[in-house]
Protein backbone atom coordinates (compact mmCIF):
# COMPACT_ATOMS: atom_id res chain seq x y z
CA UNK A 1 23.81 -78.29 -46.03
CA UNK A 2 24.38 -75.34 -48.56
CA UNK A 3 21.44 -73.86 -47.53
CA UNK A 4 22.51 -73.68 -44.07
CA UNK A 5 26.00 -72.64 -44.64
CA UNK A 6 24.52 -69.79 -46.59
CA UNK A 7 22.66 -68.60 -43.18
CA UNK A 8 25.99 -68.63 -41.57
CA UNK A 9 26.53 -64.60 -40.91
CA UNK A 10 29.87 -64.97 -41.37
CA UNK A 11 29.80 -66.40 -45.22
CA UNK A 12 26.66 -63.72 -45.93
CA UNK A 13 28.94 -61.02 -44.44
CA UNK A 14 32.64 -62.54 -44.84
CA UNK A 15 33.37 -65.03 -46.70
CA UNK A 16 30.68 -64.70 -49.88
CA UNK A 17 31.32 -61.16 -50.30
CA UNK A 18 35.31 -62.13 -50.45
CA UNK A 19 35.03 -64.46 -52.81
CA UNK A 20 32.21 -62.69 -55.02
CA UNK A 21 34.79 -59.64 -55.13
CA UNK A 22 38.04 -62.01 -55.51
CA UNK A 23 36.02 -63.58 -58.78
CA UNK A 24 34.86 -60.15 -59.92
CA UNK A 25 38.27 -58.49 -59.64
CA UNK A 26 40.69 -61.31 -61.32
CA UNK A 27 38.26 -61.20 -64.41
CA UNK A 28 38.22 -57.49 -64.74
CA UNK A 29 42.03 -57.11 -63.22
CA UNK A 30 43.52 -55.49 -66.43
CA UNK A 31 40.73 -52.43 -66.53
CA UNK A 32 39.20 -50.44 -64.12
CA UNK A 33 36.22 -51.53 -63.70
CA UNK A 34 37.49 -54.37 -61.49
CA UNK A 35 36.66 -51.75 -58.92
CA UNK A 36 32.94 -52.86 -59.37
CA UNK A 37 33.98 -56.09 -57.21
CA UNK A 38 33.10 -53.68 -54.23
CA UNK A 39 29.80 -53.53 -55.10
CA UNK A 40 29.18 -56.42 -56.73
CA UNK A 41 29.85 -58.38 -53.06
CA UNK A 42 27.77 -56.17 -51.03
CA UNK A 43 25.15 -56.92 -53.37
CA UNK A 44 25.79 -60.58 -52.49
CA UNK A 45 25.49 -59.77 -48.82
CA UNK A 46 22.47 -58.16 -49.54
CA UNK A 47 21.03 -61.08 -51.83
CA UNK A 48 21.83 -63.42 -49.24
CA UNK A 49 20.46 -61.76 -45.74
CA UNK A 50 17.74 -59.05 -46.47
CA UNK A 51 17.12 -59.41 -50.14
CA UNK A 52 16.35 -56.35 -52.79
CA UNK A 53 12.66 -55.80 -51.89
CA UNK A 54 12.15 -51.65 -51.92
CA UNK A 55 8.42 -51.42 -50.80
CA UNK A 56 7.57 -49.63 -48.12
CA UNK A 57 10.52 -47.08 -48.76
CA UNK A 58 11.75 -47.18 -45.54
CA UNK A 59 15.25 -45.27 -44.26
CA UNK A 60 17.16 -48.31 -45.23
CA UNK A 61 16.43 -49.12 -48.49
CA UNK A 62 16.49 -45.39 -49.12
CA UNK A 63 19.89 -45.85 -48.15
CA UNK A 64 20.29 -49.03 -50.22
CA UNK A 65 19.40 -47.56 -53.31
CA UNK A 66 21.85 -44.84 -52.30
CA UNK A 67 25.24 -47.47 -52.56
CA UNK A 68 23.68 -49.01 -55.61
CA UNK A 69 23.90 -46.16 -57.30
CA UNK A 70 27.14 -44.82 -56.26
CA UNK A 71 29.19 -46.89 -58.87
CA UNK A 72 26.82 -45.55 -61.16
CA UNK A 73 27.82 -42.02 -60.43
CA UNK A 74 31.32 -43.03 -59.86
CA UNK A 75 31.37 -44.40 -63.64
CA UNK A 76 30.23 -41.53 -64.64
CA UNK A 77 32.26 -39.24 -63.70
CA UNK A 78 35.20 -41.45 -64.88
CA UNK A 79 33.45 -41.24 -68.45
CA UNK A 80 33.92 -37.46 -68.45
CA UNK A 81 37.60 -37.95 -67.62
CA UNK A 82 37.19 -37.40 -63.71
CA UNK A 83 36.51 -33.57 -63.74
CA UNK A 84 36.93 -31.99 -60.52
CA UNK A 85 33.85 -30.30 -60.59
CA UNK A 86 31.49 -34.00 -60.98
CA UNK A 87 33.71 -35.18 -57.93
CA UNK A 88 32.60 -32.21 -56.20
CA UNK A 89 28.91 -32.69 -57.28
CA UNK A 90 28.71 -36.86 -56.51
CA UNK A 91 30.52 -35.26 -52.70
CA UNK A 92 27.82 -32.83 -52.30
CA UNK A 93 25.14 -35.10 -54.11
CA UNK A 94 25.96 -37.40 -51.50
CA UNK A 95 25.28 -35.46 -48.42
CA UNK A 96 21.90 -34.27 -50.17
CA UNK A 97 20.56 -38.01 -50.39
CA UNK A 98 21.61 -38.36 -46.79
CA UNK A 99 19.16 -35.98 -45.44
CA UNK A 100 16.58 -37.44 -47.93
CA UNK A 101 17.16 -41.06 -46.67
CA UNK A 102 17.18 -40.20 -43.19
CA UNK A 103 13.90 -38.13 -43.90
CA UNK A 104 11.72 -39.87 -41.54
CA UNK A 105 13.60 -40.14 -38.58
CA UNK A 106 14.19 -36.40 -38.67
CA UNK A 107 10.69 -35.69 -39.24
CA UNK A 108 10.24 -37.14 -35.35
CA UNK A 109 12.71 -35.09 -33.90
CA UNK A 110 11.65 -31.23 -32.81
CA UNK A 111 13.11 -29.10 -35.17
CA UNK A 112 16.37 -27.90 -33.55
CA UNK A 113 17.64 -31.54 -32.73
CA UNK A 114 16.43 -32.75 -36.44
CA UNK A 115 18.36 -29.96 -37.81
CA UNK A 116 21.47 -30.65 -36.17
CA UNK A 117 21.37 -34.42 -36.67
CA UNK A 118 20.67 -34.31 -40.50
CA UNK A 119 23.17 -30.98 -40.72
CA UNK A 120 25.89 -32.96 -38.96
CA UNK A 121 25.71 -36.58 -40.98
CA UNK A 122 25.50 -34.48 -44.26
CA UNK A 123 28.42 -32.62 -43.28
CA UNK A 124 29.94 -36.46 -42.78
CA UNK A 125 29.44 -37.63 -45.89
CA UNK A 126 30.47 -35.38 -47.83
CA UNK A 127 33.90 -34.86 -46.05
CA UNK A 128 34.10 -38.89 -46.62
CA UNK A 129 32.88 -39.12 -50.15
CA UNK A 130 35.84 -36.19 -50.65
CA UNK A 131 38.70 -37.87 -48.91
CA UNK A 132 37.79 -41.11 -50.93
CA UNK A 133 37.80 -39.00 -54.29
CA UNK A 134 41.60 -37.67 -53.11
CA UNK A 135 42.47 -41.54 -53.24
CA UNK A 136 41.08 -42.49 -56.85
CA UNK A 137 44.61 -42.50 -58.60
CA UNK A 138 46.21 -44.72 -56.21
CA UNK A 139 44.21 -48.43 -56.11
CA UNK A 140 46.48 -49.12 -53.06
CA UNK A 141 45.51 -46.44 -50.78
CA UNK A 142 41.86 -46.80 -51.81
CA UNK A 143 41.62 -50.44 -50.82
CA UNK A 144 43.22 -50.18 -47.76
CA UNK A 145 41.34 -47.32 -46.86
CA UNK A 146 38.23 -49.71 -47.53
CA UNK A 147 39.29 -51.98 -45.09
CA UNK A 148 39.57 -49.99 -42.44
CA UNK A 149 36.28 -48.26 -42.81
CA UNK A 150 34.77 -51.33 -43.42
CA UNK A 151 36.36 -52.70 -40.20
CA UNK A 152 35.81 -49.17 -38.15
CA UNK A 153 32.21 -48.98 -39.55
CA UNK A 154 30.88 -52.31 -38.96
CA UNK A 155 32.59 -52.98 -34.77
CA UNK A 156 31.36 -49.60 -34.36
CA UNK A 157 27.84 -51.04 -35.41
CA UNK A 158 28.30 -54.24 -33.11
CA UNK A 159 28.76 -52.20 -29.88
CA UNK A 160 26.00 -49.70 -30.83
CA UNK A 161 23.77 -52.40 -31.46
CA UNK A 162 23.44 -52.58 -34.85
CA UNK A 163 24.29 -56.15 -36.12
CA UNK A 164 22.93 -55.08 -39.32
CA UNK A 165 25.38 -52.53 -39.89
CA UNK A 166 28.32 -54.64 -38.05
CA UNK A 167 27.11 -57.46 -41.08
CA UNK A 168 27.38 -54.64 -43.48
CA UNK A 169 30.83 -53.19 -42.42
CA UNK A 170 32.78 -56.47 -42.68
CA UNK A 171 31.07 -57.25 -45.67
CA UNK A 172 32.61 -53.73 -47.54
CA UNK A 173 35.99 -54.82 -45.16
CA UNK A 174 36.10 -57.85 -46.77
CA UNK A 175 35.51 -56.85 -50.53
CA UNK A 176 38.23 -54.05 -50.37
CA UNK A 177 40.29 -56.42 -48.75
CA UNK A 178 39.37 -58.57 -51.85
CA UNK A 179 40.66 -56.04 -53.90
CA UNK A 180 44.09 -55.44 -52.11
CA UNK A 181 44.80 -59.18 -53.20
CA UNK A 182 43.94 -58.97 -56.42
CA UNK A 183 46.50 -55.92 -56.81
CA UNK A 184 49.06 -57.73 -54.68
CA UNK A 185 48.66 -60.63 -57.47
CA UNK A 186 48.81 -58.40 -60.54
CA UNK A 187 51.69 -56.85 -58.61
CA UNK A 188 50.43 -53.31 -60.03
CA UNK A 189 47.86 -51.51 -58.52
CA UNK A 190 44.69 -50.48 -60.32
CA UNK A 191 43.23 -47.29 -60.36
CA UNK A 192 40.47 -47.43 -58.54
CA UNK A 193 38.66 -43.44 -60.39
CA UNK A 194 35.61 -42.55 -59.12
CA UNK A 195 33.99 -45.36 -59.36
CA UNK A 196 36.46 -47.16 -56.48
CA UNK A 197 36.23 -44.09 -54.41
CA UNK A 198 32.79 -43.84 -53.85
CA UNK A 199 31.95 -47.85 -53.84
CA UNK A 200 33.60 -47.63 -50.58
CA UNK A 201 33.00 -44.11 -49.53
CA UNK A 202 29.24 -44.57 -49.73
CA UNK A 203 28.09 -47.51 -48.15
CA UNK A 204 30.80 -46.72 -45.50
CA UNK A 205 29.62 -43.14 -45.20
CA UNK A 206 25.81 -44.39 -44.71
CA UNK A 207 26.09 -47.55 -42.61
CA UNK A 208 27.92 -45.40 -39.61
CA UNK A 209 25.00 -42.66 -40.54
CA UNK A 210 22.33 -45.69 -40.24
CA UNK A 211 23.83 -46.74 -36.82
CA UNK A 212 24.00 -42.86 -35.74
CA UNK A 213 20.10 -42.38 -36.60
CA UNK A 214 18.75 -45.81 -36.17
CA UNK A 215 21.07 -47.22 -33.41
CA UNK A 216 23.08 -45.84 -30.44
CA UNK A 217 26.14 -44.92 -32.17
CA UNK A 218 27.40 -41.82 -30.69
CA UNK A 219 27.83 -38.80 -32.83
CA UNK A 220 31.71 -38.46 -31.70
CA UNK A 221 32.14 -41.44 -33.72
CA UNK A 222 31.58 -40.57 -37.40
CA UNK A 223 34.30 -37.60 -37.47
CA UNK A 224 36.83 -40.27 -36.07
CA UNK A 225 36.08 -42.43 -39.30
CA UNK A 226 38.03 -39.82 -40.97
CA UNK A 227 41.14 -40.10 -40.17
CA UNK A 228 41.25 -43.72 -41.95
CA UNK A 229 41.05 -42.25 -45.45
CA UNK A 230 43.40 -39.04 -43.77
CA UNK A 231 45.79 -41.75 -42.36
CA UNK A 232 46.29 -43.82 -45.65
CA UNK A 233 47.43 -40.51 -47.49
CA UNK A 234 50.39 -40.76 -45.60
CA UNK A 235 53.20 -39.51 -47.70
CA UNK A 236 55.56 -42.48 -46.41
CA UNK A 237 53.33 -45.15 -47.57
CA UNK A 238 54.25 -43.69 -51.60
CA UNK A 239 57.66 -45.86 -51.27
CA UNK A 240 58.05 -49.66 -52.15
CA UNK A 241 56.61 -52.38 -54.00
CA UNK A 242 52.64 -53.41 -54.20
CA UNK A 243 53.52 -55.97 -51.58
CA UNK A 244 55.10 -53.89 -48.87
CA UNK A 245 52.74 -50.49 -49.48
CA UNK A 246 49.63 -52.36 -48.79
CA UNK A 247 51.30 -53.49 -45.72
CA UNK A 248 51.83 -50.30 -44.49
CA UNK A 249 49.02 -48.92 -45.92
CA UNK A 250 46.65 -51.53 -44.05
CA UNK A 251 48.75 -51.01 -40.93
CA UNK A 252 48.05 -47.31 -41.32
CA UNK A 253 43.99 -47.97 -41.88
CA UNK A 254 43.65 -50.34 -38.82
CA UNK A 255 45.44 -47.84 -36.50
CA UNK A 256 42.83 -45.17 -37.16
CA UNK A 257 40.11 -47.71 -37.39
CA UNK A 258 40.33 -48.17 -33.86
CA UNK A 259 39.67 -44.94 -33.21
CA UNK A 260 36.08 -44.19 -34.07
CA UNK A 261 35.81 -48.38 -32.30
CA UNK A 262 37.11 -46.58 -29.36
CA UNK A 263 34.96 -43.74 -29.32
CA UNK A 264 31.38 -46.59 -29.75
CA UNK A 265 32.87 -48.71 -26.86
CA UNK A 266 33.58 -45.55 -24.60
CA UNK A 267 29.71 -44.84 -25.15
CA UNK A 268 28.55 -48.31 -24.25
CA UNK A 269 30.96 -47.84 -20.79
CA UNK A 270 29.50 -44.61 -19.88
CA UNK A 271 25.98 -45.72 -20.84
C-alpha cells in the first residue's frame, strides 16, 4: 500500500512536496534558511518520480542541475550581504545556463529560428530571476508569488502537453504554498534573501522554458508569467497583518496566473 500511494501523481507532485516543505520550514522557521523547504520538496518530487540519475546529459537534467544549484547561488549571495551586483550576476547567470541547457534542441533548429528561441527564453529568465530578487525582503510576497508561478507554470504544462512539467509546477505551487503557512503560523513573515527568490524563480523560470522547447507551449506564454511576480508587488498588498496580506497577496498571484493559462489554452483552441 505505501508503495502504491507513493505512485499516486498527486502525493509525488502535491501532497509529498507539501509536507516535505511544511517539515522543512517549521524546523528552520526562526532563520532564513527555512526558505530551503522550496527546494528541499522538489527534490522529493524528483526522488519520488524520475530519480537523480544525470547520465546521458540530456536538456532536462541540464536543467535539473540548474534548480539544484540555485539555492546554492542564492546562499551565496546572502553570505555577501545581498549585493546588488551578485543579484545581477545569479539574473544574468541564469539566462546563460538557459541557452546551455537548451543546447541541443537549438543545435536542430536553422540558425535564425535557434537564435531567436534561445535569445527569447534567456531574455525570460532573466527578467524572472530579477522580479523574484525585487521580492527577497518581503517572505510574503515571495511565497505567494511562488504559488502562482507554480500554478501558472505547471496548467500551462498540462495543456501544452507536458505532464512532466504540469507535475513539476504544482509541486513548486505546493512548496511555496508550504511556506505561506508556515509564515501565517509564526505570524511574521520570513525573509525569504536570495536564496527564496531564486528557489522559486528558477525552477519556475525553466519548467515553462522546458515546455516552450520540448513541448507545445506557445512563446506568448512565458512573458505573461510575469506579471505574477509584477502583480504581487502591488503597493496595496504592504497593509495588514500576515493573515490578511497573504490573502491578498495570493488573490493577486492567481489573477495573473491565469493569464499565461489563458494564453496555453488559446493555443490548444486555435491548434
Amino acid at each position: 500500500m505505501p508503495n502504491d500511494l507513493l505512485q499516486n501523481p498527486a502525493v509525488q507532485a502535491g501532497l509529498a512536496p507539501l509536507f516535505v516543505a511544511l517539515v522543512i520550514g517549521f524546523v528552520l522557521r526562526n532563520t532564513r534558511a527555512a526558505w530551503v523547504a522550496i527546494i528541499v520538496g522538489y527534490a522529493t518530487f524528483v526522488a519520488l518520480t524520475t530519480g537523480f540519475q544525470l547520465e546521458p546529459l540530456t536538456a532536462s537534467r541540464k536543467v535539473l542541475l540548474i534548480i539544484l544549484a540555485a539555492p546554492v547561488a542564492g546562499l551565496l549571495i546572502d553570505a555577501l550581504d545581498g549585493r546588488r551586483a551578485l543579484a545581477v550576476l545569479a539574473a544574468v547567470g541564469a539566462a546563460a545556463a538557459s541557452v546551455w541547457a537548451y543546447q541541443s534542441v537549438l543545435q536542430q533548429k536553422d540558425a535564425n529560428a535557434a537564435m531567436l528561441a534561445g535569445g527569447g527564453v534567456a531574455l525570460f529568465v532573466v527578467v524572472l530571476v530579477a522580479l523574484m530578487l525585487r521580492l527577497r525582503g518581503d517572505g510574503l510576497r515571495t511565497g505567494a508569488a511562488g504559488v502562482g508561478l507554480g500554478l501558472a507554470a505547471g496548467v500551462s504544462a498540462m495543456l501544452s502537453a507536458s505532464i512532466g512539467g504540469f507535475m513539476a509546477g504544482i509541486t513548486l505551487a505546493a512548496a511555496s504554498g508550504a511556506m505561506l503557512l508556515v509564515q501565517i503560523a509564526r505570524r511574521e513573515p520570513i525573509a525569504p534573501g536570495a536564496l527564496g527568490a531564486l528557489s522559486i524563480a528558477v525552477p519556475a523560470a525553466f519548467v515553462s522554458a522546458s515546455t516552450f522547447n520540448l513541448a507545445s507551449l506557445p512563446w506568448y506564454a512565458m512573458p505573461a508569467m510575469l506579471l505574477v511576480p509584477a502583480a504581487v508587488l502591488w503597493p496595496s498588498a504592504s497593509e495588514g497583518g500576515v493573515l490578511r496580506r497573504s490573502f491578498v497577496l495570493g488573490v493577486y498571484a492567481l489573477v495573473a496566473a491565469t493569464l499565461p493559462i489563458a494564453a496555453a489554452w488559446l493555443a490548444t483552441r486555435s491548434g
